[in-house]
C-alpha atoms as a PDB file:
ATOM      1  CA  UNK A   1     -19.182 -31.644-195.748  1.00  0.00           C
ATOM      2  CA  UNK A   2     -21.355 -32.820-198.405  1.00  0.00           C
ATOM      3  CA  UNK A   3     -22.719 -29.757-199.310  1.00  0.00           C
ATOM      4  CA  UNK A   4     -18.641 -28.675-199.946  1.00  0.00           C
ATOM      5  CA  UNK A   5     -17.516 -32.204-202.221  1.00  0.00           C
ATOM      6  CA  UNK A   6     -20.610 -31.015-204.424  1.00  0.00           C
ATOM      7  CA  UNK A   7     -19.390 -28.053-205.097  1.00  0.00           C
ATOM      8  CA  UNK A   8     -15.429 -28.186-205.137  1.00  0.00           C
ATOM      9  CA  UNK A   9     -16.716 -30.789-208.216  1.00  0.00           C
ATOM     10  CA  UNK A  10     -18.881 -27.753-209.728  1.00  0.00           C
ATOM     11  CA  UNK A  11     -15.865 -25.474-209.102  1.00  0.00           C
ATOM     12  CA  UNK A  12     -13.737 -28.478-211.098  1.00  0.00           C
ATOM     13  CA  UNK A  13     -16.279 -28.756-213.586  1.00  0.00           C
ATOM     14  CA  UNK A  14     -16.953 -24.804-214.295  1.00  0.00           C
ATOM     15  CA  UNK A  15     -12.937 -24.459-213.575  1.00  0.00           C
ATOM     16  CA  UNK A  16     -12.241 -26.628-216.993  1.00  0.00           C
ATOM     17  CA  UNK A  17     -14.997 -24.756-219.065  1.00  0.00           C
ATOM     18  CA  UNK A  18     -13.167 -21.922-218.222  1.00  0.00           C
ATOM     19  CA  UNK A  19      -9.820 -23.225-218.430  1.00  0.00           C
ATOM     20  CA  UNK A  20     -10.260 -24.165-222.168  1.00  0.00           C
ATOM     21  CA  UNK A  21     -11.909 -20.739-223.080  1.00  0.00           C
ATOM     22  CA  UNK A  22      -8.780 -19.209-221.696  1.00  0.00           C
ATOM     23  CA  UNK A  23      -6.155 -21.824-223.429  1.00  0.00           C
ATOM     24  CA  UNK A  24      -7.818 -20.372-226.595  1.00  0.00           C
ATOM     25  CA  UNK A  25      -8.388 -16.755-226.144  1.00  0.00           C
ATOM     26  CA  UNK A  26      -4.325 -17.002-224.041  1.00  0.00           C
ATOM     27  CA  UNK A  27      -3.022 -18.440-227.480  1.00  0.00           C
ATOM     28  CA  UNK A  28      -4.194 -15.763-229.722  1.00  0.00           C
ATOM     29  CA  UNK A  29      -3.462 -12.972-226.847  1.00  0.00           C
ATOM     30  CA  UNK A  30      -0.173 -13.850-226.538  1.00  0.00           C
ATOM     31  CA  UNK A  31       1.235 -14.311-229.803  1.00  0.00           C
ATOM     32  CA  UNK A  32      -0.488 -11.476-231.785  1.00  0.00           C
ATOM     33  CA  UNK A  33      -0.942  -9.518-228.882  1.00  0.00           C
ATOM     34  CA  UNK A  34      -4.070  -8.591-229.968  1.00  0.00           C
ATOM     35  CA  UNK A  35      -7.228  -8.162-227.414  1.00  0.00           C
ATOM     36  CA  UNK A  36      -9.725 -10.660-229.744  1.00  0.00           C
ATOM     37  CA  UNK A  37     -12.897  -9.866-227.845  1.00  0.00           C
ATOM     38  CA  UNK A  38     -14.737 -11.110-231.078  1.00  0.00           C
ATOM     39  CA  UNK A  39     -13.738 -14.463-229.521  1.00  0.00           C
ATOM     40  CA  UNK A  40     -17.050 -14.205-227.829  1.00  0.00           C
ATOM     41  CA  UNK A  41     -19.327 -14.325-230.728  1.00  0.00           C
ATOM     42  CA  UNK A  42     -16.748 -17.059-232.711  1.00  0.00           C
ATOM     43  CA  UNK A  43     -17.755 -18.852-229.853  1.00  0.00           C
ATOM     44  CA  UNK A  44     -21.679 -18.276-229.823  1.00  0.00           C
ATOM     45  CA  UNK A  45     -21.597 -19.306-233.616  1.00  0.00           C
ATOM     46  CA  UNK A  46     -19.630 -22.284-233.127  1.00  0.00           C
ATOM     47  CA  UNK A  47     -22.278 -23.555-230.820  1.00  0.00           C
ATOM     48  CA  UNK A  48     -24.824 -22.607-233.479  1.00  0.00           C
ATOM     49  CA  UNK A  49     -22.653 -24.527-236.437  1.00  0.00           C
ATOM     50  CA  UNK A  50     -22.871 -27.320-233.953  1.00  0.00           C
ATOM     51  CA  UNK A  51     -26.665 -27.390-233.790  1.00  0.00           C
ATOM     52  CA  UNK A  52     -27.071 -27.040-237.115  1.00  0.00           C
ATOM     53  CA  UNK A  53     -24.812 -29.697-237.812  1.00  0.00           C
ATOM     54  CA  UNK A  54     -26.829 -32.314-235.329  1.00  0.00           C
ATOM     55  CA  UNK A  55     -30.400 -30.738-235.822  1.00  0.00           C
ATOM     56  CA  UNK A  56     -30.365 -29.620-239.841  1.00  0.00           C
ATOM     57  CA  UNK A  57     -27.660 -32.532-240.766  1.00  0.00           C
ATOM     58  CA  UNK A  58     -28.320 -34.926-238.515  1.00  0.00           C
ATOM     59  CA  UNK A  59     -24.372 -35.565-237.606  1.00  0.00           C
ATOM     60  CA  UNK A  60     -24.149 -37.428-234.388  1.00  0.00           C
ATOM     61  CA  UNK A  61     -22.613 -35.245-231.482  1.00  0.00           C
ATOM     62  CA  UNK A  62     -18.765 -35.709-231.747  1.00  0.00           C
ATOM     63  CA  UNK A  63     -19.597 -35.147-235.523  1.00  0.00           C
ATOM     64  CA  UNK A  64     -21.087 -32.188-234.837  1.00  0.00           C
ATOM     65  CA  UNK A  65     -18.511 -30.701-232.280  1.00  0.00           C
ATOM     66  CA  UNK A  66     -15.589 -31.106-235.302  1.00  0.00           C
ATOM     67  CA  UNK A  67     -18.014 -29.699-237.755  1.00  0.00           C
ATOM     68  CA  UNK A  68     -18.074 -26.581-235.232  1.00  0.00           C
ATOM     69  CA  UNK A  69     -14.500 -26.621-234.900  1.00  0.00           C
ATOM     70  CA  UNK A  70     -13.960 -26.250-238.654  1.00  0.00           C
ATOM     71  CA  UNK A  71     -16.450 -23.048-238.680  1.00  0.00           C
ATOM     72  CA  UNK A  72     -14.984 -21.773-235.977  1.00  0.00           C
ATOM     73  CA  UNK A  73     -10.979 -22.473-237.304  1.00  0.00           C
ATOM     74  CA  UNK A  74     -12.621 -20.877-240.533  1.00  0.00           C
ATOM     75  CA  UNK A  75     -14.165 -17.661-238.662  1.00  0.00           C
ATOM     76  CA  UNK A  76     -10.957 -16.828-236.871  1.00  0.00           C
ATOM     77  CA  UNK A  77      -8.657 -16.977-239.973  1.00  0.00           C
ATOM     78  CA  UNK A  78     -11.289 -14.709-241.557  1.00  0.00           C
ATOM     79  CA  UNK A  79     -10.762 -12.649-239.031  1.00  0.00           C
ATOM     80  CA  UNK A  80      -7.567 -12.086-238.647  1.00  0.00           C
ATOM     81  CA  UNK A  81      -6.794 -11.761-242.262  1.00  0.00           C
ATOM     82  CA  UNK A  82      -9.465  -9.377-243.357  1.00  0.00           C
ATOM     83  CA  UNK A  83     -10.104  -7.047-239.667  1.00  0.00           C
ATOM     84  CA  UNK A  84      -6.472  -7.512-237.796  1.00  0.00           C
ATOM     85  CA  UNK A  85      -4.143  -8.026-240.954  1.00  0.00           C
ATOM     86  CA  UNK A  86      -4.624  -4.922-242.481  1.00  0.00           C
ATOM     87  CA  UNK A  87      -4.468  -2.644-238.874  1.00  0.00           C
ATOM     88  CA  UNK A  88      -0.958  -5.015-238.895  1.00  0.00           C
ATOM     89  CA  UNK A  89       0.369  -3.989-242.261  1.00  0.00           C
ATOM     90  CA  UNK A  90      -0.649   0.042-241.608  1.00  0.00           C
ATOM     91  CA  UNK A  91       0.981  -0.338-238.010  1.00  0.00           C
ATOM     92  CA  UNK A  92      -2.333   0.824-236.701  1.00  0.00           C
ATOM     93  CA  UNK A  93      -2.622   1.163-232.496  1.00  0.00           C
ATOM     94  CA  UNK A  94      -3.447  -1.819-230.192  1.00  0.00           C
ATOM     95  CA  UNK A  95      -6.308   0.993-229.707  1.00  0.00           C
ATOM     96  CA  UNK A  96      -8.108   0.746-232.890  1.00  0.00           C
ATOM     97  CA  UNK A  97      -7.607  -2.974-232.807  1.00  0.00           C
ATOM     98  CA  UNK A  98      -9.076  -3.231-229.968  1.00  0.00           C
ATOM     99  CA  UNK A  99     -12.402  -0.771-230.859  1.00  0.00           C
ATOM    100  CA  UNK A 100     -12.571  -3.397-233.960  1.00  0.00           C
ATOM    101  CA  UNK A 101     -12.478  -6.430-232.396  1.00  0.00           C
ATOM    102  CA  UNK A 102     -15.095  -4.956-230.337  1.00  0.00           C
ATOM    103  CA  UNK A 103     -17.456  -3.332-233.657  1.00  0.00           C
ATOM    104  CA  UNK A 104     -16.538  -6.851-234.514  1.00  0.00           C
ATOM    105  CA  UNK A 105     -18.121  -8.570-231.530  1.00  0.00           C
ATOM    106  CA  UNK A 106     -20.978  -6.655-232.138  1.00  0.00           C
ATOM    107  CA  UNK A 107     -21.720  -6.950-235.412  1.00  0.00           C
ATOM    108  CA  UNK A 108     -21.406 -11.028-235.085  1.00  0.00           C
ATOM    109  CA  UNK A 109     -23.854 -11.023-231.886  1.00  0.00           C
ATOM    110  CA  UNK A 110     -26.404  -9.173-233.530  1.00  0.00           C
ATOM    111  CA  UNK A 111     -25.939 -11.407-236.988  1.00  0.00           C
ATOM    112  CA  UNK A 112     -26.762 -14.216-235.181  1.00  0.00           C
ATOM    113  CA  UNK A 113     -29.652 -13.302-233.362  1.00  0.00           C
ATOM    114  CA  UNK A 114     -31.033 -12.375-237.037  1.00  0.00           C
ATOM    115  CA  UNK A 115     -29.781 -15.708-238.656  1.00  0.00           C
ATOM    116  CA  UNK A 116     -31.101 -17.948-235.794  1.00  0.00           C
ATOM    117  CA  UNK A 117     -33.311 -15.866-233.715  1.00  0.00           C
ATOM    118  CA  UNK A 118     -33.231 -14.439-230.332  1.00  0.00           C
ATOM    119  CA  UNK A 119     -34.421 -17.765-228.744  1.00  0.00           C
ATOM    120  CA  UNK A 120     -32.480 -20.320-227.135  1.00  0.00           C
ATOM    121  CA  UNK A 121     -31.764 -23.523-229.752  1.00  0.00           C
ATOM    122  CA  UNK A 122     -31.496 -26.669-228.143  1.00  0.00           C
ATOM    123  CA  UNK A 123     -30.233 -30.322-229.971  1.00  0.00           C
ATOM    124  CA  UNK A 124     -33.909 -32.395-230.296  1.00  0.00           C
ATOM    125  CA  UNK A 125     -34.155 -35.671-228.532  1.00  0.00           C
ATOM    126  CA  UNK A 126     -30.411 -35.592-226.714  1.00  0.00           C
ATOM    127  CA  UNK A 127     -30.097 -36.053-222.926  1.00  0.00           C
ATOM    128  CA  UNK A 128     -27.304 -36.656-220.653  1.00  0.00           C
ATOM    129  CA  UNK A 129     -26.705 -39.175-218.396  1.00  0.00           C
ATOM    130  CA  UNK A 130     -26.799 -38.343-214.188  1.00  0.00           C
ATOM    131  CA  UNK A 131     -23.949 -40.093-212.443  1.00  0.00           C
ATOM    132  CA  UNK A 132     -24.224 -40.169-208.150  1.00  0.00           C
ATOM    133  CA  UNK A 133     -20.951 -41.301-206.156  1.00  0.00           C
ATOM    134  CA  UNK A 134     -22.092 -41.036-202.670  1.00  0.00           C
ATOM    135  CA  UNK A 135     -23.238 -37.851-202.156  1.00  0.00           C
ATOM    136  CA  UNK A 136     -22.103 -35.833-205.252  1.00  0.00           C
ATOM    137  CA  UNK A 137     -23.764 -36.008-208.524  1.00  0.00           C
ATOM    138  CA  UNK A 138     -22.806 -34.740-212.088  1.00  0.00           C
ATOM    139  CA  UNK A 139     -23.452 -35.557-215.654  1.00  0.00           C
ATOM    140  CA  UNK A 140     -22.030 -36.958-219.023  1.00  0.00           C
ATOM    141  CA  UNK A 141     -21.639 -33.377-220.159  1.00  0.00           C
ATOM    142  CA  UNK A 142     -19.689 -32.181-216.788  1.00  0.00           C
ATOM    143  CA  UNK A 143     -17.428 -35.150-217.224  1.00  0.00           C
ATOM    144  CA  UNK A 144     -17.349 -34.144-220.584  1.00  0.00           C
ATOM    145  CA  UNK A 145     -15.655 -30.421-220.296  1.00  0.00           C
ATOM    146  CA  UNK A 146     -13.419 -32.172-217.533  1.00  0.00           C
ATOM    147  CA  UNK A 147     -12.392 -34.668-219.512  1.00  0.00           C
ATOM    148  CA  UNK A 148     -12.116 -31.957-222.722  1.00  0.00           C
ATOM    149  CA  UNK A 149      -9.909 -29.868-220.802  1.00  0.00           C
ATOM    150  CA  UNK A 150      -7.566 -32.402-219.667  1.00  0.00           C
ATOM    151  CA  UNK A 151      -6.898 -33.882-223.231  1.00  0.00           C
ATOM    152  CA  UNK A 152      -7.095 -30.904-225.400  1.00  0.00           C
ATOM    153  CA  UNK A 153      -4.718 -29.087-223.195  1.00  0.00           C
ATOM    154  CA  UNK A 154      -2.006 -31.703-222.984  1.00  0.00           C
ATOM    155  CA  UNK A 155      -2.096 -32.172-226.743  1.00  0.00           C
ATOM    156  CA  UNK A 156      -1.839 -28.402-227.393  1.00  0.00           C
ATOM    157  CA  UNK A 157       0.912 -28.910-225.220  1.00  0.00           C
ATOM    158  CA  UNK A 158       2.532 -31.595-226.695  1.00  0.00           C
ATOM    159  CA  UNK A 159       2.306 -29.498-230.485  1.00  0.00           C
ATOM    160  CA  UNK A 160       3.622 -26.167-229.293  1.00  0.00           C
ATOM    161  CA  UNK A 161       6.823 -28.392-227.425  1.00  0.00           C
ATOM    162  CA  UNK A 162       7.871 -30.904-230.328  1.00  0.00           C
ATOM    163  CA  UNK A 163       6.451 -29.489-233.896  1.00  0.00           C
ATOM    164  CA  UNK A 164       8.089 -27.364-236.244  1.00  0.00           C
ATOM    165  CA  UNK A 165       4.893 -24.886-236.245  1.00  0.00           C
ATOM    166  CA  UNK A 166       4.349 -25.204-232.436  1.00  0.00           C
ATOM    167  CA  UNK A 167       7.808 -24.076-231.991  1.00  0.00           C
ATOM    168  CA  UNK A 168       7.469 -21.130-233.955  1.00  0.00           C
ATOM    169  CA  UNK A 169       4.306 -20.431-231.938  1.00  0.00           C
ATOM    170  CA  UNK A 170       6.445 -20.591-229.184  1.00  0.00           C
ATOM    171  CA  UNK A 171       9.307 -18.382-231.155  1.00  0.00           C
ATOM    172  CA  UNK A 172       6.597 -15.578-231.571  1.00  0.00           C
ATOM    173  CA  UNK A 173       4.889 -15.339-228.222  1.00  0.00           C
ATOM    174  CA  UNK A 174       8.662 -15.027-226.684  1.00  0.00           C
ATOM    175  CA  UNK A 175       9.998 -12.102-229.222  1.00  0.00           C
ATOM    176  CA  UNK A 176       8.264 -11.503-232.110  1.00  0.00           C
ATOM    177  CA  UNK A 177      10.808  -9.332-233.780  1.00  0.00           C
ATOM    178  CA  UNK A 178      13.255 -12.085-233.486  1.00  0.00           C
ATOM    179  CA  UNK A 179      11.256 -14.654-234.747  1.00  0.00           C
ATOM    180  CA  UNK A 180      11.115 -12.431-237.901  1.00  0.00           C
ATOM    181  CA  UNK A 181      14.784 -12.013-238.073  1.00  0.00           C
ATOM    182  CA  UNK A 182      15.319 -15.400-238.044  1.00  0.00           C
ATOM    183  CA  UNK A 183      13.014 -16.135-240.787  1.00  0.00           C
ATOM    184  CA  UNK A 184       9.726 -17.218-238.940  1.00  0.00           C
ATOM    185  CA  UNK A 185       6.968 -16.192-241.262  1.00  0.00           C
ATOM    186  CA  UNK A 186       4.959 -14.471-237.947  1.00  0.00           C
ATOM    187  CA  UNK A 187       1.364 -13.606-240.136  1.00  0.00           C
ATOM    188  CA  UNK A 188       1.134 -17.657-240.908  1.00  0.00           C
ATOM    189  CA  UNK A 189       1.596 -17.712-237.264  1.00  0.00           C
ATOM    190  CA  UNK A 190      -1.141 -15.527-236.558  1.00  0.00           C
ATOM    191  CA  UNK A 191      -3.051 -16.925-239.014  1.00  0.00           C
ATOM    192  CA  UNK A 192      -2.478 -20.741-237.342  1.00  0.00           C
ATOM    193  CA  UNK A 193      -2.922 -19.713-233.709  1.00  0.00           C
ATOM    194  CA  UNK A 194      -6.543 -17.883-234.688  1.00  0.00           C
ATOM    195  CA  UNK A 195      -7.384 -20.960-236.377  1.00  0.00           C
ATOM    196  CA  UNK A 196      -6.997 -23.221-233.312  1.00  0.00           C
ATOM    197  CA  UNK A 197      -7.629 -20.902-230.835  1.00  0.00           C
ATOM    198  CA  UNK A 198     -11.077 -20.207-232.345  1.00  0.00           C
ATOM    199  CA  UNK A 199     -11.543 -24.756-232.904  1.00  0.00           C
ATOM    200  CA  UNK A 200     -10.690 -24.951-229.222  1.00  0.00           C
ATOM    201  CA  UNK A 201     -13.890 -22.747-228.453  1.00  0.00           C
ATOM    202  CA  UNK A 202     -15.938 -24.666-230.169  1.00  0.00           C
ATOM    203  CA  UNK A 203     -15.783 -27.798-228.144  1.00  0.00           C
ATOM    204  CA  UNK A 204     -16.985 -26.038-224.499  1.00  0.00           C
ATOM    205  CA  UNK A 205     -19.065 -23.961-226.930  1.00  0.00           C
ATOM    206  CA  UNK A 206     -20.630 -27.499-227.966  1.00  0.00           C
ATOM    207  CA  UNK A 207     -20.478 -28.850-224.692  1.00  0.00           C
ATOM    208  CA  UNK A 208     -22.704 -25.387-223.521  1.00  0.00           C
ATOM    209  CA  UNK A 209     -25.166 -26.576-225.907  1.00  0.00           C
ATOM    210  CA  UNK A 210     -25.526 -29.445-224.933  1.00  0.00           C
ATOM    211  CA  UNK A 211     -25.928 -28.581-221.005  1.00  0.00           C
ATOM    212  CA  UNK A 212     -27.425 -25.142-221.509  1.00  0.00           C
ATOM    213  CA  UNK A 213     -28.518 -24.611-225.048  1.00  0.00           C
ATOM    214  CA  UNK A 214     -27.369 -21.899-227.220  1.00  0.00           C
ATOM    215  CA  UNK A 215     -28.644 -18.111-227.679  1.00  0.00           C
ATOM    216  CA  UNK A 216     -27.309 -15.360-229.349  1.00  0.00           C
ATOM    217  CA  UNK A 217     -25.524 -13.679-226.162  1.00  0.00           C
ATOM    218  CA  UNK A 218     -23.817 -16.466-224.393  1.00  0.00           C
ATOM    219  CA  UNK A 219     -20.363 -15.270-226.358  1.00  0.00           C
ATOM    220  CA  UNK A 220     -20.066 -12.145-224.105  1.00  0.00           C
ATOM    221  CA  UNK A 221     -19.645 -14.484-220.684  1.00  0.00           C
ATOM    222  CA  UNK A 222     -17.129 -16.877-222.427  1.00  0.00           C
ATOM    223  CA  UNK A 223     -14.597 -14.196-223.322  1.00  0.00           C
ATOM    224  CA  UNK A 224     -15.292 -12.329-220.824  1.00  0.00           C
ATOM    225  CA  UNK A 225     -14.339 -15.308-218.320  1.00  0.00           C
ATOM    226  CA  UNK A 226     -11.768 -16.222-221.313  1.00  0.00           C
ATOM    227  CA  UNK A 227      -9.750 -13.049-220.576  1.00  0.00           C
ATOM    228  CA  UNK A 228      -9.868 -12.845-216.840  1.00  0.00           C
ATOM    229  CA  UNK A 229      -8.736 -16.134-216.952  1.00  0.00           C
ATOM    230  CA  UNK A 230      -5.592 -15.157-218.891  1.00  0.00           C
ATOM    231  CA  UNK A 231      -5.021 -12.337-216.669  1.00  0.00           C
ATOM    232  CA  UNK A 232      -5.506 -14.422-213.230  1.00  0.00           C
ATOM    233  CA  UNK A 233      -2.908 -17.196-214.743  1.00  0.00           C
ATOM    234  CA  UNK A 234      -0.684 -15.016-216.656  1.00  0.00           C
ATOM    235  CA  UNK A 235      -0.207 -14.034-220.413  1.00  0.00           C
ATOM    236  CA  UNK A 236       1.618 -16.028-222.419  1.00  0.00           C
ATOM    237  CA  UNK A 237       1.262 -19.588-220.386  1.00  0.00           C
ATOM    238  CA  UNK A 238      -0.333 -22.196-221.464  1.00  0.00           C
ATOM    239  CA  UNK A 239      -0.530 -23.791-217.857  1.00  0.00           C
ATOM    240  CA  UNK A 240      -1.549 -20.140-216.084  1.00  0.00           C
ATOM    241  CA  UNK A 241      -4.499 -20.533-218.536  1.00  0.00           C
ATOM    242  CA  UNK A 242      -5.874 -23.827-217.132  1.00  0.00           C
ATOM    243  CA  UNK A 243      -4.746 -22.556-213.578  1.00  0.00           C
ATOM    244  CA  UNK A 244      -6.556 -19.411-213.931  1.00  0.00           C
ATOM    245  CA  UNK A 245      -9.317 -20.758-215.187  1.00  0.00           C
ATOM    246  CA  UNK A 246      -9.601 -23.993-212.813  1.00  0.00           C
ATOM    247  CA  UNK A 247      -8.797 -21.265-209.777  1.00  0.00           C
ATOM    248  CA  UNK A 248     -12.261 -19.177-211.240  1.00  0.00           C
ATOM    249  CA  UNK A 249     -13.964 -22.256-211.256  1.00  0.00           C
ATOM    250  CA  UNK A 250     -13.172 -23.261-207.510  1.00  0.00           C
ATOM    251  CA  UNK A 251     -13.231 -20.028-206.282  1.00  0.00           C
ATOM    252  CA  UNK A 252     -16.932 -19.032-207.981  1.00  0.00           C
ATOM    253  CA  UNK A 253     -18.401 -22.395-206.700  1.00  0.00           C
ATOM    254  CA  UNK A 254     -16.840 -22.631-202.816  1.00  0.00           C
ATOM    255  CA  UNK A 255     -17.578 -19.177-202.410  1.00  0.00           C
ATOM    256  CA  UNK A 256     -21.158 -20.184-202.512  1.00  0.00           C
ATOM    257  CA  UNK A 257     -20.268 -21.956-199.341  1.00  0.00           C
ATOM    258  CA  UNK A 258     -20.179 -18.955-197.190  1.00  0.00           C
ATOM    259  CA  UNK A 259     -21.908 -16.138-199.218  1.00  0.00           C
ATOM    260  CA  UNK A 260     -24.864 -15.469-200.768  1.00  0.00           C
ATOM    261  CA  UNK A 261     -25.554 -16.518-204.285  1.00  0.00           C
ATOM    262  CA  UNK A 262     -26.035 -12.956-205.264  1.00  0.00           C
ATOM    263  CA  UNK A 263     -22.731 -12.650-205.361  1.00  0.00           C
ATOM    264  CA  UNK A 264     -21.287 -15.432-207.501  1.00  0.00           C
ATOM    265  CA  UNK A 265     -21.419 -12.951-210.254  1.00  0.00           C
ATOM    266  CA  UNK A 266     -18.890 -10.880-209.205  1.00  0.00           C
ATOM    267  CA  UNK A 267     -16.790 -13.131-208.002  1.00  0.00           C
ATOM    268  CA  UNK A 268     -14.276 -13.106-210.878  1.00  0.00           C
ATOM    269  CA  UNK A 269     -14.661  -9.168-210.817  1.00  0.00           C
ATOM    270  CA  UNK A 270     -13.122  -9.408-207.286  1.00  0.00           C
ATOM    271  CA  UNK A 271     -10.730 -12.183-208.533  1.00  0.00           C
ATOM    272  CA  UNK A 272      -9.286 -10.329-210.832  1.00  0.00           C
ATOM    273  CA  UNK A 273      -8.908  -6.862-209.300  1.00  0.00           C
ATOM    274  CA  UNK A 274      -6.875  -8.660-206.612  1.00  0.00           C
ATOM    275  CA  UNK A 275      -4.773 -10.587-209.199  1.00  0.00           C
ATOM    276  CA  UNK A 276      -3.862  -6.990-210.736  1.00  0.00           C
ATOM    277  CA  UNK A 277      -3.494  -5.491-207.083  1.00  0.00           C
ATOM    278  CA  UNK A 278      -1.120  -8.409-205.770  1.00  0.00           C
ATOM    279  CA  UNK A 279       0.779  -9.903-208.763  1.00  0.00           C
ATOM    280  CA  UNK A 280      -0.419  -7.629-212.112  1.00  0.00           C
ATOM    281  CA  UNK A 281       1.995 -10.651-213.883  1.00  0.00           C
ATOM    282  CA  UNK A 282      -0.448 -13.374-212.905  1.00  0.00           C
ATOM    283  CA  UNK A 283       0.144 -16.787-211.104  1.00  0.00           C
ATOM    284  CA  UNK A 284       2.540 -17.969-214.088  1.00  0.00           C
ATOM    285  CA  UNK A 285       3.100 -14.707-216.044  1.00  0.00           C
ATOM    286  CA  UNK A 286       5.911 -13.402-217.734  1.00  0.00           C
ATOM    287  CA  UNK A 287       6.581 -10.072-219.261  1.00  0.00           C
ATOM    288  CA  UNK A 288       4.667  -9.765-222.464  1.00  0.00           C
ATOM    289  CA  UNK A 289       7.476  -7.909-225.204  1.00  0.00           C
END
């Protein structure tokens, strides 16, 4: 029984890291409907900006995780406007989109591993506290995504239900033709929902850094979890996000219970082909226009 409490709070814990990658690759999914792979390496560099900012500038850690926010808002408006706008405007195929956002992805891993080297980059001189309750132990940066998840997704939630631009978000994701109709400018939309989509990667992306460390590759795992966590919950909602996600997390860690660790890997493989077999729409899905 022990052996189970420690790891339904790993599931919890890896569930909300996962969660929050998929409340920011969801956003940008479901209102441009674009496949933003290049999430991944947005991501990677925002836990870069982040050690540069405590390491280089000496910012203190929350300092740091808005300073990697900013890059990362700044990397995904980039984006869109200068690699997604312009396939927009020449009514280009979700196909070549997609094969750019993926050139994309490639072309930022690879930058990075030139800019900062193919080793791992760690903050100097920062440790995290160890917290025991009986018999389950976690730490200050566990609590942390928990506690990063919870918050950032109830204020996202709280914008997109009672601002002016959330409800345009909103507008968009339903119908964008409609929003355009009735004057909703839809590629200042875009533009907004890369921009926070791309900030709310960079606090797990911090957080990662602080736990793990950064390297150049860690991007492919976090969009890669990002969009089967979208899938699982269902395009398009906000709360499908965070129960995909949180339903990854659980599942990854309690399998661990009764298999062998070999297989944790493919354990959101399996998720996901059953998600697509049994209810292709998700857990809280709706019909993507």
């Amino acid at each position: 029984m022990d052996l189970f409490a420690q790891l339904f709070v790993n599931g919890l814990v890896n569930g909300s890291h996962y969660a929050l990658l998929g409340v920011g690759f969801g956003l940008i999914f479901a209102t441009t409907r674009i496949l933003h792979f290049a999430y991944g390496p947005i991501f990677t560099a925002a836990a870069y900006a982040a050690w540069f900012a405590a390491n280089v500038l000496g910012l203190p850690i929350a300092a740091a995780m808005l300073f990697a926010a900013a890059i990362a808002a700044v990397l995904g408006v980039i984006t869109y406007q200068y690699l997604y706008l312009p396939f927009e405007r020449g009514q280009g195929s979700s196909h070549v989109t997609l094969i750019a956002s993926l050139g994309l992805f490639i072309v930022l891993e690879n930058l990075i591993a030139i800019i900062f080297g193919t080793g791992g980059r760690v903050i100097d001189g920062y440790q995290y506290s160890i917290f025991l309750i009986g018999p389950i132990y976690f730490s200050s940066v566990q609590l942390g995504q928990v506690i990063a998840m919870v918050v950032l997704t109830a204020l996202l939630g709280v914008y997109l239900a009672r601002t002016r631009h959330g409800k345009a978000i909103l507008a968009t994701t339903d119908n964008p033709e409609m929003a355009r109709i009735i004057g909703i400018d839809t590629v200042k939309v875009s533009r907004l929902v890369f921009a926070i989509g791309s900030a709310l990667s960079a606090i797990p992306a911090t957080l990662i850094l602080l736990k793990d460390g950064a390297s150049p590759s860690m991007g492919f795992f976090a969009v890669f979890i990002a969009f089967v966590a979208v899938i699982v919950g269902g395009v398009g909602s906000l709360r499908g996000a965070v129960a995909g996600g949180l339903a990854l997390g659980m599942v990854e860690s309690l399998g661990l219970w009764k298999i062998p660790t070999e297989w944790q890997s493919s354990i959101a493989f399996i998720v996901l082909f059953l998600v697509v077999l049994l209810r292709p729409q998700g857990l809280f899905g709706r019909a993507v226009n």
